[in-house]
C-alpha atoms as a PDB file:
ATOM      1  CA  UNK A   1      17.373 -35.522  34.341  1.00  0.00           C
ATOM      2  CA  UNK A   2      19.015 -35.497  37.772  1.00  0.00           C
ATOM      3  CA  UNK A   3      17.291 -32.162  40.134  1.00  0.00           C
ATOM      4  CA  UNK A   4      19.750 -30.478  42.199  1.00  0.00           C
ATOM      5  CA  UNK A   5      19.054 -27.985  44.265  1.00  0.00           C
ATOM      6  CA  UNK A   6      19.947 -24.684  43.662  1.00  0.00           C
ATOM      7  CA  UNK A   7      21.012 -22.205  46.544  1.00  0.00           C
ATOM      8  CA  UNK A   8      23.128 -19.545  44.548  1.00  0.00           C
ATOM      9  CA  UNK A   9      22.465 -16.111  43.316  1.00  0.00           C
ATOM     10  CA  UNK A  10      20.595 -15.174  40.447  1.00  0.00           C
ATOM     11  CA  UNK A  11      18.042 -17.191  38.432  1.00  0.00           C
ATOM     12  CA  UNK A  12      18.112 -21.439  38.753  1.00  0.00           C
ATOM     13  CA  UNK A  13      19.997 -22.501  35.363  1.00  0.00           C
ATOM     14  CA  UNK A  14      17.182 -24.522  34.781  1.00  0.00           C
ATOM     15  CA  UNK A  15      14.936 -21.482  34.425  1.00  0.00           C
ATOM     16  CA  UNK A  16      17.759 -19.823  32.290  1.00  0.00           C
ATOM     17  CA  UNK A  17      17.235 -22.278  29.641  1.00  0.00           C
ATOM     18  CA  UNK A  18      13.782 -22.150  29.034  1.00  0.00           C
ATOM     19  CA  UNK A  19      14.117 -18.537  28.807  1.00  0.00           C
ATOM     20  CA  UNK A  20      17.057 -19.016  26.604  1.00  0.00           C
ATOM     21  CA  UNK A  21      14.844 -21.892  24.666  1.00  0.00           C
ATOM     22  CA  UNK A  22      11.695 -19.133  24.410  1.00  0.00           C
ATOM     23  CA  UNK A  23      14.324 -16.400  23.309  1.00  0.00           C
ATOM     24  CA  UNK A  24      14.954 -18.501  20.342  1.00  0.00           C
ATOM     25  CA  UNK A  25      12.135 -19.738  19.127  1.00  0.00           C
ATOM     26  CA  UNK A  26      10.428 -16.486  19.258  1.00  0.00           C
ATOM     27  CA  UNK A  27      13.097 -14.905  17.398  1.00  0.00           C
ATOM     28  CA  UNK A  28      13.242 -17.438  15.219  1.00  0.00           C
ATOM     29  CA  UNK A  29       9.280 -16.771  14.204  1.00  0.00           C
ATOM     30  CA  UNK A  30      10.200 -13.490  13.775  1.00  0.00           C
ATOM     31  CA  UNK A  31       8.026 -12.889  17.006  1.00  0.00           C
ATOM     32  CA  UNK A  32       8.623  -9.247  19.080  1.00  0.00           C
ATOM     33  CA  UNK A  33       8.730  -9.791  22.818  1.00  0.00           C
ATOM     34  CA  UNK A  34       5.409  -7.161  22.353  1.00  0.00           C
ATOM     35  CA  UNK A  35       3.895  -9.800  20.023  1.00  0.00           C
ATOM     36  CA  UNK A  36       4.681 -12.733  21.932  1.00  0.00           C
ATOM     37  CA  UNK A  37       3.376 -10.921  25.024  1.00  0.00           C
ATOM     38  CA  UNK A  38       0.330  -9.898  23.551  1.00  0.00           C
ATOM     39  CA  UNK A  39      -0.567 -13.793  22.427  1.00  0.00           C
ATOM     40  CA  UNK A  40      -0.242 -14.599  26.363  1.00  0.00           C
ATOM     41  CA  UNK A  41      -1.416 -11.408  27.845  1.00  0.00           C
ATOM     42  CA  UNK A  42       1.584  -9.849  29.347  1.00  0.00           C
ATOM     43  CA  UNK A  43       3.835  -7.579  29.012  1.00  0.00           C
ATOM     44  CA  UNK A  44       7.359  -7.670  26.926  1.00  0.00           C
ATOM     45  CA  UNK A  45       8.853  -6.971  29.986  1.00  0.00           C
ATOM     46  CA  UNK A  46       7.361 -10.124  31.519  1.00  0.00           C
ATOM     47  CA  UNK A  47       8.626 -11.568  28.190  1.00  0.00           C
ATOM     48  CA  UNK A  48      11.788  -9.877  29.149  1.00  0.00           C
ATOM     49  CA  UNK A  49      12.270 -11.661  32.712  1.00  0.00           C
ATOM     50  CA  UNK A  50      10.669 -15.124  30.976  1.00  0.00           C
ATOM     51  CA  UNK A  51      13.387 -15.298  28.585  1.00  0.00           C
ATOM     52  CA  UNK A  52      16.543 -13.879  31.208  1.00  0.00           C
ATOM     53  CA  UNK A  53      15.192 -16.767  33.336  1.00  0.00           C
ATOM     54  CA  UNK A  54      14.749 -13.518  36.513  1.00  0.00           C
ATOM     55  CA  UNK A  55      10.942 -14.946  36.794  1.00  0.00           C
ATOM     56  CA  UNK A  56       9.877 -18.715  36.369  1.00  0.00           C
ATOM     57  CA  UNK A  57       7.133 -19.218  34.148  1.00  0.00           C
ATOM     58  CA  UNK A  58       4.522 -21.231  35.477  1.00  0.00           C
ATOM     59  CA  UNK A  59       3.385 -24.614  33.540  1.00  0.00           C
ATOM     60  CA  UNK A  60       0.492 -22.615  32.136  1.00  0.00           C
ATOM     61  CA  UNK A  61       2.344 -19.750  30.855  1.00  0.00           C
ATOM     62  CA  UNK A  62       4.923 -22.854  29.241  1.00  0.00           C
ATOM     63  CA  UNK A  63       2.477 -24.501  28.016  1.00  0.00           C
ATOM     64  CA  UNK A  64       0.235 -21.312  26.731  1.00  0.00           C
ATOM     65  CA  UNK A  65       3.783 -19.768  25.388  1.00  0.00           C
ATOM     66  CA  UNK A  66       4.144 -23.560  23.565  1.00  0.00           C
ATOM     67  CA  UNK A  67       0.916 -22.985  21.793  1.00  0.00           C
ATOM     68  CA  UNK A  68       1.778 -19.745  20.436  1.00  0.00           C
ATOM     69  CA  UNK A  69       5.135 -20.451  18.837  1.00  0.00           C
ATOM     70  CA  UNK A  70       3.612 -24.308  17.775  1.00  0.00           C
ATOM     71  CA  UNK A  71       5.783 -26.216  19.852  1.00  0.00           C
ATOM     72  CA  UNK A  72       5.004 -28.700  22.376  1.00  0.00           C
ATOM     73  CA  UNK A  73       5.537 -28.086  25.777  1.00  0.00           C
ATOM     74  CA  UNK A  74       8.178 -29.927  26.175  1.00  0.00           C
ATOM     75  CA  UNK A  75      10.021 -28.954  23.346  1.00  0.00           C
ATOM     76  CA  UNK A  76      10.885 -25.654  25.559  1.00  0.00           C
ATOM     77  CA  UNK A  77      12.048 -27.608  28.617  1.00  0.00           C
ATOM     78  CA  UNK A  78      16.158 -28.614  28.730  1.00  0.00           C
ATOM     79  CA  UNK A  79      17.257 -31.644  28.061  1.00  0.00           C
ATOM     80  CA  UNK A  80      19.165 -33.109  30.477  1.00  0.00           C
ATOM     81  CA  UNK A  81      20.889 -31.054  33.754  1.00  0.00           C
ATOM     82  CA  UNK A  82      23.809 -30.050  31.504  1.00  0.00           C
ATOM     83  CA  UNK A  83      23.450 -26.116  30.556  1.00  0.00           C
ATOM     84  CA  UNK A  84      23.659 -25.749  26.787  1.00  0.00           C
ATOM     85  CA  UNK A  85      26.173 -22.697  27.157  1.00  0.00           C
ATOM     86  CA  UNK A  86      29.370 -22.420  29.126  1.00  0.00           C
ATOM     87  CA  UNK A  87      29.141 -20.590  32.899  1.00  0.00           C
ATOM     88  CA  UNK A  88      31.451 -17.486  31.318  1.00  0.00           C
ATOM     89  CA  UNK A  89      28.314 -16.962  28.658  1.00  0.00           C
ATOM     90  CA  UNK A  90      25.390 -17.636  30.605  1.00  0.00           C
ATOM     91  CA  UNK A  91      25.428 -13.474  31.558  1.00  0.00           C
ATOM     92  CA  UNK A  92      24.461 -13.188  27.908  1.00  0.00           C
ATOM     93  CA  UNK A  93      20.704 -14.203  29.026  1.00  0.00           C
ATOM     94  CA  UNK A  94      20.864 -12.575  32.107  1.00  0.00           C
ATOM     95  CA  UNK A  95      22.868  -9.037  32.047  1.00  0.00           C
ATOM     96  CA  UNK A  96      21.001  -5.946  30.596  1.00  0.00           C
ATOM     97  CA  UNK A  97      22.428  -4.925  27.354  1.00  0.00           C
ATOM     98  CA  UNK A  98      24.696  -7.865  27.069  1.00  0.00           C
ATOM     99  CA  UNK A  99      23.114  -9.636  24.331  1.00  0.00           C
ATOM    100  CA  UNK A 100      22.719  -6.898  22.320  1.00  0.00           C
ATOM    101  CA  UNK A 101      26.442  -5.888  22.742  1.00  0.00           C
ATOM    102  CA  UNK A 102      27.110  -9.485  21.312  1.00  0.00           C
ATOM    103  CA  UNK A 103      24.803  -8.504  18.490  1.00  0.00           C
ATOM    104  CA  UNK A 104      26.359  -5.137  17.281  1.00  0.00           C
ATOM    105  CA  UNK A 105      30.071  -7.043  17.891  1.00  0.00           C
ATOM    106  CA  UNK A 106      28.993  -9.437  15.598  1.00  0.00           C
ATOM    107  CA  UNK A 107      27.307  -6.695  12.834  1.00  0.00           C
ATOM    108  CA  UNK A 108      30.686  -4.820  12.422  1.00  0.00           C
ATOM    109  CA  UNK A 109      32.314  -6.196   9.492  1.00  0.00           C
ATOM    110  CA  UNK A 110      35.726  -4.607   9.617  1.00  0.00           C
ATOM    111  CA  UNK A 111      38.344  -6.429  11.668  1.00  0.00           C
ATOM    112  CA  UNK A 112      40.057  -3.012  13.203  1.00  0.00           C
ATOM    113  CA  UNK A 113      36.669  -2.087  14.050  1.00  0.00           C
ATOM    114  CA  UNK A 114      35.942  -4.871  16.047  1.00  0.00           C
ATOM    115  CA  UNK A 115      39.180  -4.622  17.898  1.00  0.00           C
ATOM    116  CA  UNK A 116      38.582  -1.010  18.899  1.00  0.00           C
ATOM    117  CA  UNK A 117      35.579  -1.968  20.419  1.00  0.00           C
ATOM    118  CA  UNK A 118      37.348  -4.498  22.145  1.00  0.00           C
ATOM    119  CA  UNK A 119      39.564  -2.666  23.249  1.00  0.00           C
ATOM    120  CA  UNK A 120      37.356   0.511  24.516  1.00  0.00           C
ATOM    121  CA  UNK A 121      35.229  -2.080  26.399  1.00  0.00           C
ATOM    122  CA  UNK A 122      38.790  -3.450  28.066  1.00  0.00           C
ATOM    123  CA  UNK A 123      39.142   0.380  28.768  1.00  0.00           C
ATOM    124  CA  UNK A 124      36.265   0.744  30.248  1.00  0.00           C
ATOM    125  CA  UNK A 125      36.370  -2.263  32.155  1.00  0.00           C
ATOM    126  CA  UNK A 126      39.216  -1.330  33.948  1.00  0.00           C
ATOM    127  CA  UNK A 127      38.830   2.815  34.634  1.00  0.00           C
ATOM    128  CA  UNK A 128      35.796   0.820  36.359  1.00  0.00           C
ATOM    129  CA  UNK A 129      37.297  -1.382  38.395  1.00  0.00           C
ATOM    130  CA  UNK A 130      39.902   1.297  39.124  1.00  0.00           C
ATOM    131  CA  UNK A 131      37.517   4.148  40.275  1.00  0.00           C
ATOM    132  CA  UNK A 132      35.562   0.880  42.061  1.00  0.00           C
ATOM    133  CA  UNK A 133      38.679  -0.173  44.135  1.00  0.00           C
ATOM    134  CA  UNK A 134      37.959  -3.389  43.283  1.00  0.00           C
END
């Protein structure tokens, strides 16, 4: 894996998808943030900024957060330099509420449903940007 530096805003990608990597494994052992955080002594919300990739978890924490979802170490580090989602969706991790937004988009069954959504979040989107002056 090829280290570049990174000199941008927001968290390094690389710490994104470890986050993203400890996001999915946890839910995927039906693990809380709560529970997870009580196995390595911190808070969800530490859980929270672990898995949005805002704070880097130490090699400790990795390898203590390994232990407690029976993975190795490694298993929770990326692959290669290449980020597993595309740049538009990497907010998904990072942006309050986002995620679960995608979540209750994807619950609604009924087609005109989901396109009033849509289109109330294009609404909203743009009285913002209006009343912004951006």
């Amino acid at each position: 894996m090829k280290l570049s530096g990174h000199f941008g805003q927001g968290p390094d990608p690389i710490d994104v998808e470890v986050g993203l990597t400890i996001r999915e494994l946890r839910r995927a052992r039906g693990l809380s943030q709560a529970a997870l955080g009580e196995k390595l002594q911190v808070t969800f919300q530490q859980i929270q900024k672990y898995e949005r990739g805002t704070n880097r978890i130490s090699a400790s924490m990795l390898v203590k957060a390994a232990e407690a979802m029976d993975v190795h170490a490694a298993d929770l580090l990326p692959k290669s330099d290449t980020p597993r989602l595309p740049e538009k969706a990497r907010f998904l991790t990072t942006l309050r509420g986002a995620s679960e937004l995608l979540d209750a988009y994807a619950a609604i069954k009924s087609p005109a449903h989901r396109k009033a959504v849509l289109k109330l979040t294009q609404s909203l989107a743009t009285a913002n940007t209006t009343e912004t002056g951006a």
